[in-house]
Protein backbone atom coordinates (compact mmCIF):
# COMPACT_ATOMS: atom_id res chain seq x y z
CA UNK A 1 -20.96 -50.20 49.38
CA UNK A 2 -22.41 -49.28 52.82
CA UNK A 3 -21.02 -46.24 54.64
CA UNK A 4 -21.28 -43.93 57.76
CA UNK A 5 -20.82 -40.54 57.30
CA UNK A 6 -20.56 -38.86 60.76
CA UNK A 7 -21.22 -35.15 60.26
CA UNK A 8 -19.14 -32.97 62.74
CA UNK A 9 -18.05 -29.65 64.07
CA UNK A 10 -14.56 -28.27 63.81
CA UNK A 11 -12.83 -25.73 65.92
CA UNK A 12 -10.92 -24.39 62.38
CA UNK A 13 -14.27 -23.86 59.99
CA UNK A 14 -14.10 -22.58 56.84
CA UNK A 15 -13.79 -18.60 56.84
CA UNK A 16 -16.10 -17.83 53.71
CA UNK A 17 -18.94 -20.27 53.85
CA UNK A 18 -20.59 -18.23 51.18
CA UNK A 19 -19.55 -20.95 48.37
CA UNK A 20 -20.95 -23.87 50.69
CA UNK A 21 -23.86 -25.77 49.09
CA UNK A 22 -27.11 -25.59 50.46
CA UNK A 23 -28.11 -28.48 52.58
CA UNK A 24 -31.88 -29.08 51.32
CA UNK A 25 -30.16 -29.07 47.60
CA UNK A 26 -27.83 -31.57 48.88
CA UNK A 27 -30.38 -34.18 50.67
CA UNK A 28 -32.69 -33.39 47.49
CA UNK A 29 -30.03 -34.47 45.01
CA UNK A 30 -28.10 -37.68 46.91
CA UNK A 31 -32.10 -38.98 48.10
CA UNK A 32 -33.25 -38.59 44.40
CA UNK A 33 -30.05 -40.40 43.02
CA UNK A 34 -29.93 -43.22 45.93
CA UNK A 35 -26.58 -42.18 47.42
CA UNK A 36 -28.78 -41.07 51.10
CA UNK A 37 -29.91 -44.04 52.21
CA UNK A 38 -31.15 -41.95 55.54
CA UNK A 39 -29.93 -39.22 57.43
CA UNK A 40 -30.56 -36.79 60.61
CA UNK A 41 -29.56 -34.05 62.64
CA UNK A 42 -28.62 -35.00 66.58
CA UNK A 43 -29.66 -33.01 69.50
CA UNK A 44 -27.41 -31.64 71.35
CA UNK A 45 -24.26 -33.86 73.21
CA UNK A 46 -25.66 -32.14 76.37
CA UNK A 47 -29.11 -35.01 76.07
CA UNK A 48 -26.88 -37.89 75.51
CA UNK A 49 -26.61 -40.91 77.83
CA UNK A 50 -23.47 -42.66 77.73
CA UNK A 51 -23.94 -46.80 78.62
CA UNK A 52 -21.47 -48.92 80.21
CA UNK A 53 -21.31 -52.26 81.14
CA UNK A 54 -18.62 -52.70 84.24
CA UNK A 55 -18.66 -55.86 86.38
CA UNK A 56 -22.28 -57.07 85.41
CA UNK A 57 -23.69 -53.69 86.50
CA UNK A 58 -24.91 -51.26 83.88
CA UNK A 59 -23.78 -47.83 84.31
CA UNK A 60 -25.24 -44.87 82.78
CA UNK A 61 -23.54 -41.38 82.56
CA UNK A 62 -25.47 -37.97 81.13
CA UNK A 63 -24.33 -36.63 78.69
CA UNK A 64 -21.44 -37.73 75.99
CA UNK A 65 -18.74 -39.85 77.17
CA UNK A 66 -15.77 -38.02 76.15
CA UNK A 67 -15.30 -33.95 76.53
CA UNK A 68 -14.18 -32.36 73.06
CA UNK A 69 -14.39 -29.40 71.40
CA UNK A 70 -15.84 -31.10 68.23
CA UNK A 71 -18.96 -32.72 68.23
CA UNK A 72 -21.17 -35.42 66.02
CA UNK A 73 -24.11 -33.13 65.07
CA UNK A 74 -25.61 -35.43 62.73
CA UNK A 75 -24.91 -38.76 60.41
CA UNK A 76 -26.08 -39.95 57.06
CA UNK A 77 -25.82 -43.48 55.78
CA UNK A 78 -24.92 -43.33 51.80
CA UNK A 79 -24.72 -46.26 49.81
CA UNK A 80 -21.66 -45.49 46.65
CA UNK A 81 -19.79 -47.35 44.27
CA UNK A 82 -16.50 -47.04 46.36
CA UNK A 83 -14.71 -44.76 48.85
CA UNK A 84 -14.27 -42.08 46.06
CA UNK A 85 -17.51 -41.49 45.18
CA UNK A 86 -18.49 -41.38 49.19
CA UNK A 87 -15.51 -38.89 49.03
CA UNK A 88 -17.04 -36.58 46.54
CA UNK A 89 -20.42 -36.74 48.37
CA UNK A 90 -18.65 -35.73 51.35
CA UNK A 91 -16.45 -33.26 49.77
CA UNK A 92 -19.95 -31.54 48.23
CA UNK A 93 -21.71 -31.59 52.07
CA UNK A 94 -21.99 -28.11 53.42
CA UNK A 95 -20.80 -29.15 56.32
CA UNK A 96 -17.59 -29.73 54.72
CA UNK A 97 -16.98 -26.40 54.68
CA UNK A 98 -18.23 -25.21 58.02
CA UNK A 99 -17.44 -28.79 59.88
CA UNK A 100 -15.81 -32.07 59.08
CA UNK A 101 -17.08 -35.25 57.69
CA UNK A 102 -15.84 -38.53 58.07
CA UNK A 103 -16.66 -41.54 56.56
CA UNK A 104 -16.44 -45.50 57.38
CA UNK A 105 -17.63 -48.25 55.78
CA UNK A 106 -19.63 -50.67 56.79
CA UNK A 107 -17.71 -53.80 58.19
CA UNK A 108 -19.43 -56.92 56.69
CA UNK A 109 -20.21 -59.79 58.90
């Protein structure tokens, strides 16, 4: 099973990151064991362009949409068994400890 893994800040990190993973070892393992499927950092929310569709006319707004104090900095697509093995990927993330992580799965059409 498909799912999103948006990779995020959080205003209440971790205090002691010192027993968070390190991020090449994680990409290194989940790539060489097919849970990645793909995966990036984002640029800053600052670059975004927000699209809208009102009344026919498309509207575009810089930057993100909404204002919050957390933001997506990055995403990885995994491909697990179920939702606890996308769980324990998460839950091994660095960012878990630093950030937040949450995961969706994919809706099927």
């Amino acid at each position: 099973m498909k799912y999103m893994m948006f990779v995020c800040t959080d205003t209440e990190p971790e205090t002691d990151e010192s027993a968070a993973p390190d991020i090449e070892v994680w990409v290194a393992e989940n790539d060489a064991n097919g849970r990645r499927v793909t995966g990036n950092q984002l640029v800053p929310p600052s670059s975004a362009t927000t699209v809208r569709v009102r009344g026919g006319e498309v509207l575009l707004t810089d930057g993100p949409f909404a204002e919050t104090k957390e933001v997506i900095v990055g995403f990885d697509i995994l491909e697990c068994a179920d939702l606890d093995e996308a769980i324990a990927v998460a839950a091994a993330h660095p960012m878990a400890y630093g950030g937040r992580l949450e995961i969706r799965p994919y809706q099927e059409f």
